[in-house]
Protein backbone atom coordinates (compact mmCIF):
# COMPACT_ATOMS: atom_id res chain seq x y z
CA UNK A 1 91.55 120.79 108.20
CA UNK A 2 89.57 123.78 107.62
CA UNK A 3 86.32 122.87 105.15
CA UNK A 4 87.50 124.21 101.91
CA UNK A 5 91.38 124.04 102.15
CA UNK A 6 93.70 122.06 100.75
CA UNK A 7 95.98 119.62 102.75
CA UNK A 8 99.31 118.66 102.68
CA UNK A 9 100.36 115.46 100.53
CA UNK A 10 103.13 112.52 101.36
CA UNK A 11 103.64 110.61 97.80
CA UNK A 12 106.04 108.29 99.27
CA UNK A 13 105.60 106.44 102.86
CA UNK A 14 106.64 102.71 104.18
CA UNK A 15 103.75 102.55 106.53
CA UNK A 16 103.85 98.83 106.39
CA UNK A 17 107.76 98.89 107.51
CA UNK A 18 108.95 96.44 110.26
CA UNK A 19 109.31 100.11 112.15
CA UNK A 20 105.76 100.75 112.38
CA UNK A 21 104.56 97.18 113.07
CA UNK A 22 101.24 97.79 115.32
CA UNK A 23 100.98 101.46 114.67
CA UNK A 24 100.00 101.55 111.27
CA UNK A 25 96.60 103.17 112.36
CA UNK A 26 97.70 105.41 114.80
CA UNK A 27 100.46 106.91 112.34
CA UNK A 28 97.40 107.00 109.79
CA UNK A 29 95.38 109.15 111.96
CA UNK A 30 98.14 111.71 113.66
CA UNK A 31 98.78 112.10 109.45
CA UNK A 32 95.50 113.61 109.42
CA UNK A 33 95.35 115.23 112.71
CA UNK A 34 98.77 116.72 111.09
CA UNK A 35 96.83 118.37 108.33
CA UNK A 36 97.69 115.66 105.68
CA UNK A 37 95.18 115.25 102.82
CA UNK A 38 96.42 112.28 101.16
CA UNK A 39 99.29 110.05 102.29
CA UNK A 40 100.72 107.65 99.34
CA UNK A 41 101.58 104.09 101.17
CA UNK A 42 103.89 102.07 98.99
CA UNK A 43 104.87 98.62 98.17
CA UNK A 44 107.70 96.51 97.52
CA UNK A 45 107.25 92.83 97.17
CA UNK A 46 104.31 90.63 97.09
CA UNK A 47 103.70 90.70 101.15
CA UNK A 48 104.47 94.62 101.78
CA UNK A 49 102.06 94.85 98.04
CA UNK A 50 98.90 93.22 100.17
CA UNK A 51 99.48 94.49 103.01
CA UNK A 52 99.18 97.94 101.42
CA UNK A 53 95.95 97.56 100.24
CA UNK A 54 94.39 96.36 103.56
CA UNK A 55 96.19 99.04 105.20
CA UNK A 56 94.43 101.33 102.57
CA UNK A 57 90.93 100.28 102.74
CA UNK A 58 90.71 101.37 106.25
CA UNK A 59 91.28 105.11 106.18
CA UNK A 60 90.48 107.41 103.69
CA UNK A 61 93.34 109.28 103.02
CA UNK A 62 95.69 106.58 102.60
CA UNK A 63 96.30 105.88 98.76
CA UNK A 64 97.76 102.65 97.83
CA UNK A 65 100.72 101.93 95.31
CA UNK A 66 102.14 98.46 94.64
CA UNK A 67 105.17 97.68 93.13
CA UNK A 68 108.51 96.26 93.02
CA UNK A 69 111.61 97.64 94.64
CA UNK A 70 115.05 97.11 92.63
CA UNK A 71 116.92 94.94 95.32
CA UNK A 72 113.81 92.46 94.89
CA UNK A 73 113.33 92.24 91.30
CA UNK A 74 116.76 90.78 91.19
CA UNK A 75 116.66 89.14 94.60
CA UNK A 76 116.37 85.63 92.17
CA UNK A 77 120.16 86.55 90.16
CA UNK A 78 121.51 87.96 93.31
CA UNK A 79 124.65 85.79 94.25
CA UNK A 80 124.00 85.14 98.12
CA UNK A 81 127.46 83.63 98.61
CA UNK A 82 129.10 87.53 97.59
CA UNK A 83 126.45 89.18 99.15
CA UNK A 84 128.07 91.49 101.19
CA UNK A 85 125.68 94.84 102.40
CA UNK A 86 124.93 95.29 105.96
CA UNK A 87 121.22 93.31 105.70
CA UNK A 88 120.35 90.57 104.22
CA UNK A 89 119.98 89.70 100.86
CA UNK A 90 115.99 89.84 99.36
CA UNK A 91 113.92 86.80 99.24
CA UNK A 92 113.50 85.83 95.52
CA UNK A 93 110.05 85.36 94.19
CA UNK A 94 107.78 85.11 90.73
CA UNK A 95 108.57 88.47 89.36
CA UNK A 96 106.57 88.03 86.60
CA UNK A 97 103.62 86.66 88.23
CA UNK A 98 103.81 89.88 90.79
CA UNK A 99 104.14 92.19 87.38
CA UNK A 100 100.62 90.51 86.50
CA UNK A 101 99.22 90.82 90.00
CA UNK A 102 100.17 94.55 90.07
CA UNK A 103 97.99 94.96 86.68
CA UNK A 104 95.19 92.90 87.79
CA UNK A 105 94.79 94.82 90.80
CA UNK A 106 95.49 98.43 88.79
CA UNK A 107 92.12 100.16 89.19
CA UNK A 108 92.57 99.85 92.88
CA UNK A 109 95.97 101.69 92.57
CA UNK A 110 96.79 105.81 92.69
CA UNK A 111 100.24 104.85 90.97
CA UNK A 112 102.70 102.06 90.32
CA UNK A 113 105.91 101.90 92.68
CA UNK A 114 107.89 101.71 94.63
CA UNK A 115 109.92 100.52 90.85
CA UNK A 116 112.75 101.63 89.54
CA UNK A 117 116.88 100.92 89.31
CA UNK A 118 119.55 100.68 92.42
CA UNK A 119 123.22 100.88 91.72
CA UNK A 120 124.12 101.59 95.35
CA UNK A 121 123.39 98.37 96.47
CA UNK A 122 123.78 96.15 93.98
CA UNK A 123 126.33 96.65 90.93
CA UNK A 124 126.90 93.21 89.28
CA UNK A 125 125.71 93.09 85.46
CA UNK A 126 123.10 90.52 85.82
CA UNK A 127 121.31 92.54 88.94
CA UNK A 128 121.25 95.87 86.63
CA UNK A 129 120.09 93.55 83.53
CA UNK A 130 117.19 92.16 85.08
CA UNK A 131 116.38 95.49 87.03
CA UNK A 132 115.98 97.10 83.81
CA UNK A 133 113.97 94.33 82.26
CA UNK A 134 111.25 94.70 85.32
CA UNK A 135 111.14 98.60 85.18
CA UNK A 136 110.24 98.16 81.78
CA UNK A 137 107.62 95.72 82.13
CA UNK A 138 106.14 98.21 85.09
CA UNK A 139 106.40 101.06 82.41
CA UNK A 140 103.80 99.49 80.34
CA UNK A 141 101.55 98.19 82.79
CA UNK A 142 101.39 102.08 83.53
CA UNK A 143 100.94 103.08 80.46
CA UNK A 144 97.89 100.54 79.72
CA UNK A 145 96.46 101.39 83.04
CA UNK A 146 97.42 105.44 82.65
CA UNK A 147 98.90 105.85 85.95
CA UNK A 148 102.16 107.12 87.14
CA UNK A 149 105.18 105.65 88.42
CA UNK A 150 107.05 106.52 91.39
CA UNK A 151 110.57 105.76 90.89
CA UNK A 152 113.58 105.11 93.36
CA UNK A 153 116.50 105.79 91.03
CA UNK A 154 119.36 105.77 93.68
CA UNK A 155 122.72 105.78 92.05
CA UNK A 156 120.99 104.82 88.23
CA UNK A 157 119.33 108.65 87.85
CA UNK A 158 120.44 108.99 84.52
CA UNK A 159 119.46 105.57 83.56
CA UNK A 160 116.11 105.64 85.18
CA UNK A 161 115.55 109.15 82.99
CA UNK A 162 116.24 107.41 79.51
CA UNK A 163 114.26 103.81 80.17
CA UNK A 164 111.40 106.22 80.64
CA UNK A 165 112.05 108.37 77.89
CA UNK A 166 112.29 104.72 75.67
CA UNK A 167 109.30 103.48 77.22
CA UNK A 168 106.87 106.56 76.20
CA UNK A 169 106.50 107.26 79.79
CA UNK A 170 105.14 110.39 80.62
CA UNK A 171 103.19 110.16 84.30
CA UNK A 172 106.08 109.60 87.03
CA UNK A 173 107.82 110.98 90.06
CA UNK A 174 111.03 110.80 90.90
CA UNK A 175 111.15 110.15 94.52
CA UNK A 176 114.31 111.29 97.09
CA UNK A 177 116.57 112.57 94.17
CA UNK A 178 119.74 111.99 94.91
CA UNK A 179 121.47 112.67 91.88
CA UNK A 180 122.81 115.55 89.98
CA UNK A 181 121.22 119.06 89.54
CA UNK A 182 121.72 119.53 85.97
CA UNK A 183 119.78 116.08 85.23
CA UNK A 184 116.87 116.92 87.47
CA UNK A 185 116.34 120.47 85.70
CA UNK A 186 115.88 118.01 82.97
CA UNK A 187 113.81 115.62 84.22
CA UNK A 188 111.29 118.16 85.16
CA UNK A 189 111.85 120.41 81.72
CA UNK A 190 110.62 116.31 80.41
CA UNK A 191 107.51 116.72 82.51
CA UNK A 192 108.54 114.57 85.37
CA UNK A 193 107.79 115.77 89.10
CA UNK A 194 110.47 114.93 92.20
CA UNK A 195 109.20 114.57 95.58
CA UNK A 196 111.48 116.27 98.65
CA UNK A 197 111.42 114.70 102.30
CA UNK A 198 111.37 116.61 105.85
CA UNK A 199 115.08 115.87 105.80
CA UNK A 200 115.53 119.25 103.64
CA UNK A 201 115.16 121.14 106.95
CA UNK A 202 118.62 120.04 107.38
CA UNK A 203 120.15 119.28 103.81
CA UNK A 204 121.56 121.09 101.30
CA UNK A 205 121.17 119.03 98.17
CA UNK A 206 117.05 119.25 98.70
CA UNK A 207 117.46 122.79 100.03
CA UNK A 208 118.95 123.26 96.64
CA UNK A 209 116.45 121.36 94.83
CA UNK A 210 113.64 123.14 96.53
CA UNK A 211 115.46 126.15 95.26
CA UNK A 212 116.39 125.30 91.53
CA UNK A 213 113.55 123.32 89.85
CA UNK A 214 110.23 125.06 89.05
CA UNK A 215 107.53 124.99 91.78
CA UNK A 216 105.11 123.28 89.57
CA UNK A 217 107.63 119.99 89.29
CA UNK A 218 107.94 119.68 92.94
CA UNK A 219 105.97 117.28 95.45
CA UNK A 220 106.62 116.54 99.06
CA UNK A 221 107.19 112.80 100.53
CA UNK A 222 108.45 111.57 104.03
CA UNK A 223 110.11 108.05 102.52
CA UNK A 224 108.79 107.29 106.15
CA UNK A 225 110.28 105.63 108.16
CA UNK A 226 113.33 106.96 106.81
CA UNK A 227 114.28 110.68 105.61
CA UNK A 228 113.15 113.07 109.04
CA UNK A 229 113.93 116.27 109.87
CA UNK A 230 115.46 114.87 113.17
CA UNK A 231 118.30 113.05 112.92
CA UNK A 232 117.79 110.01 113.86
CA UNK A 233 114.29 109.79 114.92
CA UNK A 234 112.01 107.47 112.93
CA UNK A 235 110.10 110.25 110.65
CA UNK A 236 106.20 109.58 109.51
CA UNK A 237 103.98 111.05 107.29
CA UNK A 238 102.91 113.98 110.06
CA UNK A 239 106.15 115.60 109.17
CA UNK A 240 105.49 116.89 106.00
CA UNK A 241 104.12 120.65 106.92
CA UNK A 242 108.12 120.51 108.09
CA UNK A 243 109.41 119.73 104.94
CA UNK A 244 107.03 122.04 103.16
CA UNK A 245 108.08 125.21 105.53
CA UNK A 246 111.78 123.98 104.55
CA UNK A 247 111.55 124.21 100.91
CA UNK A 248 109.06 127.73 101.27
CA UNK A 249 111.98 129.27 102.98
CA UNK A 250 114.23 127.41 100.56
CA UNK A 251 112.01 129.31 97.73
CA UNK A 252 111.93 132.67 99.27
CA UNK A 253 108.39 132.02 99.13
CA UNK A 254 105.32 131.80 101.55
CA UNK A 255 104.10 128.60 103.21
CA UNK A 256 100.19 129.11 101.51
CA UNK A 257 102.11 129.71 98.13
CA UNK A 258 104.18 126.59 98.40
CA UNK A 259 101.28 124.40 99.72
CA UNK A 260 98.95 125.39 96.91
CA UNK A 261 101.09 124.62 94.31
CA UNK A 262 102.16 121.44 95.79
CA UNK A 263 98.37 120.14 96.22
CA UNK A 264 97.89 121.69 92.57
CA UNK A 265 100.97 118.92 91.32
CA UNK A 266 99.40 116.11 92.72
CA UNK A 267 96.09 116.27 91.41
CA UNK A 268 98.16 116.89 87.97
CA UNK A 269 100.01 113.82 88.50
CA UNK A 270 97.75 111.77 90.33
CA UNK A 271 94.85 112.66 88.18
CA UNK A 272 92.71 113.39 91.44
């Protein structure tokens, strides 16, 4: 990176997945080589959570975030017997005793998350109930620490929206939108960002995104390994200057115009 400029920025990456077992430096270091600036690595559960933060303390422009991913803050009301996705079910744990691990550990953190609601995998009553009750909890250990969420809200968009509207939130992203254009306009008119992966090279609901919601609510992410511009090819955090040449031809817009204002959102939500 030329002295002066500003890099590109990944707010969402699964550096510690089973997919990048051994590589985890190397994939750090082609980030930068790549022209990445900072590169968000997040956590799940209490393993993926430590691991994080080791990963984090040995390169520079890795920023950790710990949290708790839907699927596992109900993994302990999940019904294995009618269990029925193609993986298996999550290991249950302490939830509460993570929730207070994730605060004691908060001034290490650049955000809270991977948090947030899942009604693609699981629907049940109970799973949604205690979902809710742990993206609560998460809001407020935010708020006390003042730092930002980043949300998966796959299937539960809406929801997500209000619990952070009840909770006071005000400092999140929501990360891979799936859901409906209407509601995003109005979850950045609330002051929330969203955070668009390579994959809008080739997809027309983040093409459409990229071209709808207002520059300054807009952030780029990888979801790595997941999310590439190259169908099936395992994508990593070097592939944002893709994604951020997708969504400035998306915009009509130069590639220096989109960058900038990209890098200008993150220190706005990241408070960097």
């Amino acid at each position: 990176m030329v002295p002066g400029t500003r890099g590109y920025v990944d707010v969402h990456a699964h550096l510690i997945h089973s997919d990048f077992q051994g590589e985890e430096d190397a994939v750090a270091v082609r980030a930068a080589q790549a022209g990445l600036q900072w590169v968000i690595v997040n956590g799940l559960e209490p393993q993926s959570n430590r691991q994080v933060l080791s990963l984090c303390e040995r390169h520079e422009h890795l920023l950790p975030a710990v949290g708790i991913y839907p699927l596992d803050a109900c993994a302990h009301v999940i019904d294995s017997e009618a269990w029925d996705n193609p993986f298996d079910p999550p290991k249950p744990f302490d939830v509460d005793a993570e929730i207070a691990w994730i605060e004691s550990v908060a001034d290490q953190l650049i955000a809270i998350g991977e948090c947030g609601l899942d009604r693609y995998w699981v629907k049940d009553d109970r799973s949604a109930q205690e979902q809710e009750r742990v993206l609560r909890a998460l809001c407020q250990v935010a708020i006390r620490c003042d730092l930002p969420l980043i949300l998966h809200t796959r299937k539960a968009e809406q929801r997500t929206f209000e619990i952070l509207q009840q909770e006071g939130v005000v400092r999140a992203d929501f990360h891979c939108y799936g859901g409906k254009l209407k509601l995003a306009k109005r979850i950045a008119a609330a002051g929330y960002y969203l955070s668009i992966p390579p994959v809008v090279e080739r997809a027309e609901s983040f093409q459409r995104l990229a071209q709808e919601l207002p520059l300054d609510r807009l952030l780029t992410e990888t979801d790595s390994p997941y999310m590439g511009p190259d169908r099936g090819e395992r994508n990593e955090p070097s592939n944002v200057p893709r994604g951020v040449a997708a969504i400035a031809q998306a915009r009509g817009e130069t590639l220096e115009e989109v960058q900038a204002a990209i890098a200008a959102n993150f220190d706005r939500l990241f408070q960097c």
